[in-house]
Protein backbone atom coordinates (compact mmCIF):
# COMPACT_ATOMS: atom_id res chain seq x y z
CA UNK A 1 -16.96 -215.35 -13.20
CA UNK A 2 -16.87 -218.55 -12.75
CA UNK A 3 -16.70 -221.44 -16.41
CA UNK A 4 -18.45 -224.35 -16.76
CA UNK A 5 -16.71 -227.19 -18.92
CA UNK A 6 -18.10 -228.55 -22.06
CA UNK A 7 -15.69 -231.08 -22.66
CA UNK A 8 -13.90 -231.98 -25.82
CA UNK A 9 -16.30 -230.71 -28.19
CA UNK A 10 -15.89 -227.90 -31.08
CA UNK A 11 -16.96 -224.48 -29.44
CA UNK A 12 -19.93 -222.34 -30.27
CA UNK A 13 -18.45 -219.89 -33.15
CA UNK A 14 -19.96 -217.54 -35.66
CA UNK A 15 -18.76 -218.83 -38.85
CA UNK A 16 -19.31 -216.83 -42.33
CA UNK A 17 -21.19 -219.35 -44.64
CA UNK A 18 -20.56 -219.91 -48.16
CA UNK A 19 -21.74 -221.42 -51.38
CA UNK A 20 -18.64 -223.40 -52.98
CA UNK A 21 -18.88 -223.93 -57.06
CA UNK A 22 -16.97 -225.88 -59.18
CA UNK A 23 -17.98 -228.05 -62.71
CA UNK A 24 -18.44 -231.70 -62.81
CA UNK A 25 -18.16 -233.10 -65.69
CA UNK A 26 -19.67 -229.99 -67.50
CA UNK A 27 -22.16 -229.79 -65.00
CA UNK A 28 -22.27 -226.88 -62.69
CA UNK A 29 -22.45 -227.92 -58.45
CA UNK A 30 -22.70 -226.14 -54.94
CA UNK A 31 -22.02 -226.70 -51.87
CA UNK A 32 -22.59 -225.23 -48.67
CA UNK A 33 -19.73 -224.70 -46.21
CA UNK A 34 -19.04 -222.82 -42.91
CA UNK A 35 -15.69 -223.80 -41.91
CA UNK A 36 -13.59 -221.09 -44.59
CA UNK A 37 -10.84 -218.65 -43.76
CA UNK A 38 -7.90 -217.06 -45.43
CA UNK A 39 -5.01 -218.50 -45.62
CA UNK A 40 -2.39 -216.12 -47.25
CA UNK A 41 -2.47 -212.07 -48.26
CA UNK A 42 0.53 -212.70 -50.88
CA UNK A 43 -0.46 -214.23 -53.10
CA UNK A 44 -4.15 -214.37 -52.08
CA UNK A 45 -5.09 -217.49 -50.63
CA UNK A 46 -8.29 -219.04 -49.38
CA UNK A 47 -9.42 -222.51 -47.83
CA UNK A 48 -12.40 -224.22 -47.04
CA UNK A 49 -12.75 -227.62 -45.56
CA UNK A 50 -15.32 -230.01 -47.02
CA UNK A 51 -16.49 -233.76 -46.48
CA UNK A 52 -14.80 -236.61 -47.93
CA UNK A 53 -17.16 -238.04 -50.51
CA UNK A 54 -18.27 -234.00 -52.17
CA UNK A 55 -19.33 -233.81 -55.53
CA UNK A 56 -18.18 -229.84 -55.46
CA UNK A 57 -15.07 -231.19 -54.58
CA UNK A 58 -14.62 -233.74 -58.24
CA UNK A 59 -15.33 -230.71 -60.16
CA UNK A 60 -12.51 -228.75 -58.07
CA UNK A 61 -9.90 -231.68 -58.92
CA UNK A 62 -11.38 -231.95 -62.61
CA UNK A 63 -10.78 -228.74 -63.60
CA UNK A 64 -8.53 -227.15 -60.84
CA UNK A 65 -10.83 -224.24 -60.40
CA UNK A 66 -13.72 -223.44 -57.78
CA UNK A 67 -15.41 -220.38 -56.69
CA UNK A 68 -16.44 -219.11 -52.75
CA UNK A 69 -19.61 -217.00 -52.89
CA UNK A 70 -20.65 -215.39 -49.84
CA UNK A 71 -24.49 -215.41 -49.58
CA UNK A 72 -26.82 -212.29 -47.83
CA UNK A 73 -29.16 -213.43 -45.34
CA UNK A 74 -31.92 -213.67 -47.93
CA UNK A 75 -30.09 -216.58 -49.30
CA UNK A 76 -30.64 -218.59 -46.59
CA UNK A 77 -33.23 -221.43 -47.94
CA UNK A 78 -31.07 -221.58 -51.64
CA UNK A 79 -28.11 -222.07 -49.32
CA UNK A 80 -29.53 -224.41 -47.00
CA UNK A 81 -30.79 -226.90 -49.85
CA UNK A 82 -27.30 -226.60 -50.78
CA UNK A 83 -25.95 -228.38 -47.97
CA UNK A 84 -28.66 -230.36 -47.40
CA UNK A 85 -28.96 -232.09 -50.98
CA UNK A 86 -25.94 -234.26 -52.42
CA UNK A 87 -24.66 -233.26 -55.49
CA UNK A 88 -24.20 -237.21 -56.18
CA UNK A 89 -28.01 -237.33 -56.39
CA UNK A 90 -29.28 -234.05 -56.79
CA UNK A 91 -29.19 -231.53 -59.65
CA UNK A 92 -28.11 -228.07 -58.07
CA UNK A 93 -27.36 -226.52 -61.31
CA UNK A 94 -30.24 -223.86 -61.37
CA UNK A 95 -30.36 -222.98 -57.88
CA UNK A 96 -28.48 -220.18 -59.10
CA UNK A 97 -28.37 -217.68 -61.75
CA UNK A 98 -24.39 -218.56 -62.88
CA UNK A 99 -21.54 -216.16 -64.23
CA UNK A 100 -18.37 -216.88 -65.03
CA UNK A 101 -15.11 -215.14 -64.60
CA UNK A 102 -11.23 -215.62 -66.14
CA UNK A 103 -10.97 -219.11 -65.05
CA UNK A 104 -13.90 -219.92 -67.06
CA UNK A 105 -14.67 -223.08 -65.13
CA UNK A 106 -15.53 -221.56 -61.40
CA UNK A 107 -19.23 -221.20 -61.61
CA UNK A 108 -20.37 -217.99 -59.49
CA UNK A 109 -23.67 -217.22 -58.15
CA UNK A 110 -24.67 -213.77 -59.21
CA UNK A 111 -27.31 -213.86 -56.41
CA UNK A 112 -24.23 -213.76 -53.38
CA UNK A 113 -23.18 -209.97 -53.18
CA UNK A 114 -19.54 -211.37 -53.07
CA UNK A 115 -18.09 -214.08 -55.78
CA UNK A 116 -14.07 -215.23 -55.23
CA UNK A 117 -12.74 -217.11 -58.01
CA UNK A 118 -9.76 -219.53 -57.38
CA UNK A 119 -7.57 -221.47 -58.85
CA UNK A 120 -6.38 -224.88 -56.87
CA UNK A 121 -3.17 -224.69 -54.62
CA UNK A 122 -2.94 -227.91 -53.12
CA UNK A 123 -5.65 -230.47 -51.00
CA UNK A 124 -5.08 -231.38 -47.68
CA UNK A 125 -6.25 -234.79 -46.64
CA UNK A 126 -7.39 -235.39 -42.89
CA UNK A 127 -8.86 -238.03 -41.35
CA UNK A 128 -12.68 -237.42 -41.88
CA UNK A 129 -12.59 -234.22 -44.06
CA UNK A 130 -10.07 -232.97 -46.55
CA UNK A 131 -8.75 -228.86 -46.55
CA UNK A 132 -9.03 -227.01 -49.90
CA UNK A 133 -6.53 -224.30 -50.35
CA UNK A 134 -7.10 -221.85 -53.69
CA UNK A 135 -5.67 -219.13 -54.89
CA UNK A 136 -7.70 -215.83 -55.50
CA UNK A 137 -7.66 -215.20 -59.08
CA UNK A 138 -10.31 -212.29 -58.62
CA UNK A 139 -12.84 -210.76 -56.53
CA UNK A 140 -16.46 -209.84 -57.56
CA UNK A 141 -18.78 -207.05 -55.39
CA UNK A 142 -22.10 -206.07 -56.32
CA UNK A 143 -22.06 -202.26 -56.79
CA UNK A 144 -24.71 -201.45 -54.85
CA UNK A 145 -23.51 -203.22 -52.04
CA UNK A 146 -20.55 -200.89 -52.04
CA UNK A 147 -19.85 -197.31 -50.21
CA UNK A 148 -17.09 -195.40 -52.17
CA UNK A 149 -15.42 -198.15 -53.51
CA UNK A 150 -15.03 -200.66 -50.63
CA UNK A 151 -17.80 -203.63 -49.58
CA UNK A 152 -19.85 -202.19 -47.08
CA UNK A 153 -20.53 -204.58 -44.49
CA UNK A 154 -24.34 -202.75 -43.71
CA UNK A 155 -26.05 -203.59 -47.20
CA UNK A 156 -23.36 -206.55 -47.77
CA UNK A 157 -25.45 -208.26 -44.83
CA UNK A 158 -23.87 -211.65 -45.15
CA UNK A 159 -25.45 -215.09 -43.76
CA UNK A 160 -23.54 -216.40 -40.90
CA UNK A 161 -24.05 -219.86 -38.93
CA UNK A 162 -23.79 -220.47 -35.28
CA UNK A 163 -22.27 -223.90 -34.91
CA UNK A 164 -23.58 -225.17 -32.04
CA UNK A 165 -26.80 -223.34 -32.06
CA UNK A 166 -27.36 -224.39 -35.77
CA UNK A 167 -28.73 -221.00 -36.37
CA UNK A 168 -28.40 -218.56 -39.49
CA UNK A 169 -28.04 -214.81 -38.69
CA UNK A 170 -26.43 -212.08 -39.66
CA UNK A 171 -23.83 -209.32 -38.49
CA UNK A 172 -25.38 -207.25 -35.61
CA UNK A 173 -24.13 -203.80 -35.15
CA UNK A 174 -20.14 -202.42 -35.20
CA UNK A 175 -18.10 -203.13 -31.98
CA UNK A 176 -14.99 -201.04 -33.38
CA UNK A 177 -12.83 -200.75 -35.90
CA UNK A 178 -10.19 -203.32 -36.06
CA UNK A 179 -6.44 -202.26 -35.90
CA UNK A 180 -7.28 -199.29 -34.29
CA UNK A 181 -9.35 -199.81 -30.76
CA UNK A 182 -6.45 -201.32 -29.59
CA UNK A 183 -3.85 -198.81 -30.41
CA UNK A 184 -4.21 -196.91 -27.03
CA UNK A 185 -4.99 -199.72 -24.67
CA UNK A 186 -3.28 -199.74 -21.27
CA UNK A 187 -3.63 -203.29 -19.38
């Protein structure tokens, strides 16, 4: 089959898309982020890279704590006004009904099925965005989005974006099961 070339350009990718917390001066903030991955199994490690000039990202160097909440697809509007609004001009505090965990300071949104809490490792400063690398201090699953005992990715049905589509969706059906289809593969 022949491939047609897009240039230098970022690729289209299905990114999960999450609600970063954190406290600013007492004040509770979100922000909306897509680019997020792990980092590190032992000890737990998470990192999500965010714009220079964040208000999310004062309350994460304030108090050395921040939260990644993972948003179902009904979300989608809270989450969007997330990212769309500033923090330096906008009051984001009651978008969401807030919990706290053992940190105390990494404000969670009880509405996202899935709440990590972190603690800060270390910021990584690049040219035009900076790289946020926490910790997991604890993991929080709604129970009914659970099947015996483990997140179950059918009622979890978490928001995704499309990058270069700019599109919200959400997981389509099961391909296979990783570290398994491949076991008996024969090239």
């Amino acid at each position: 089959m022949a491939k047609k070339t897009l240039g230098r350009t970022l690729p289209m990718m299905g990114l999960p898309v999450v609600v970063v917390g954190a406290k600013v001066q007492g004040k509770v903030n979100f922000c909306t982020v897509a680019w997020v991955t792990m980092i590190d199994d032992e000890p737990p490690k998470m990192a999500v890279v965010m714009g220079k000039d964040r208000r999310t990202k004062d309350g994460i160097l304030e108090n050395k704590t921040f939260s990644i909440n993972l948003p179902g697809a009904e979300l989608a509007a809270a989450v969007d006004h997330c990212g769309l609004t500033s923090g330096h001009r906008t009051d984001k505090s009651g978008v969401f009904d807030v919990f706290f965990g053992k940190t105390l300071t990494a404000p969670m949104a009880r509405e996202c099925p899935v709440n990590i809490e972190l603690t800060l490792d270390e910021i990584v400063e690049r040219e035009g965005t900076d790289i946020v690398i926490g910790e997991i201090e604890e993991v929080y699953v709604d129970e009914d989005r659970m099947t015996g005992g483990l997140p179950d990715i059918e009622k979890l049905q978490l928001l995704m974006y499309l990058s270069a589509g700019a599109l919200y969706f959400t997981k389509g059906r099961a391909v296979a099961e990783a570290f398994k289809v491949g076991r008996d593969f024969q090239p």
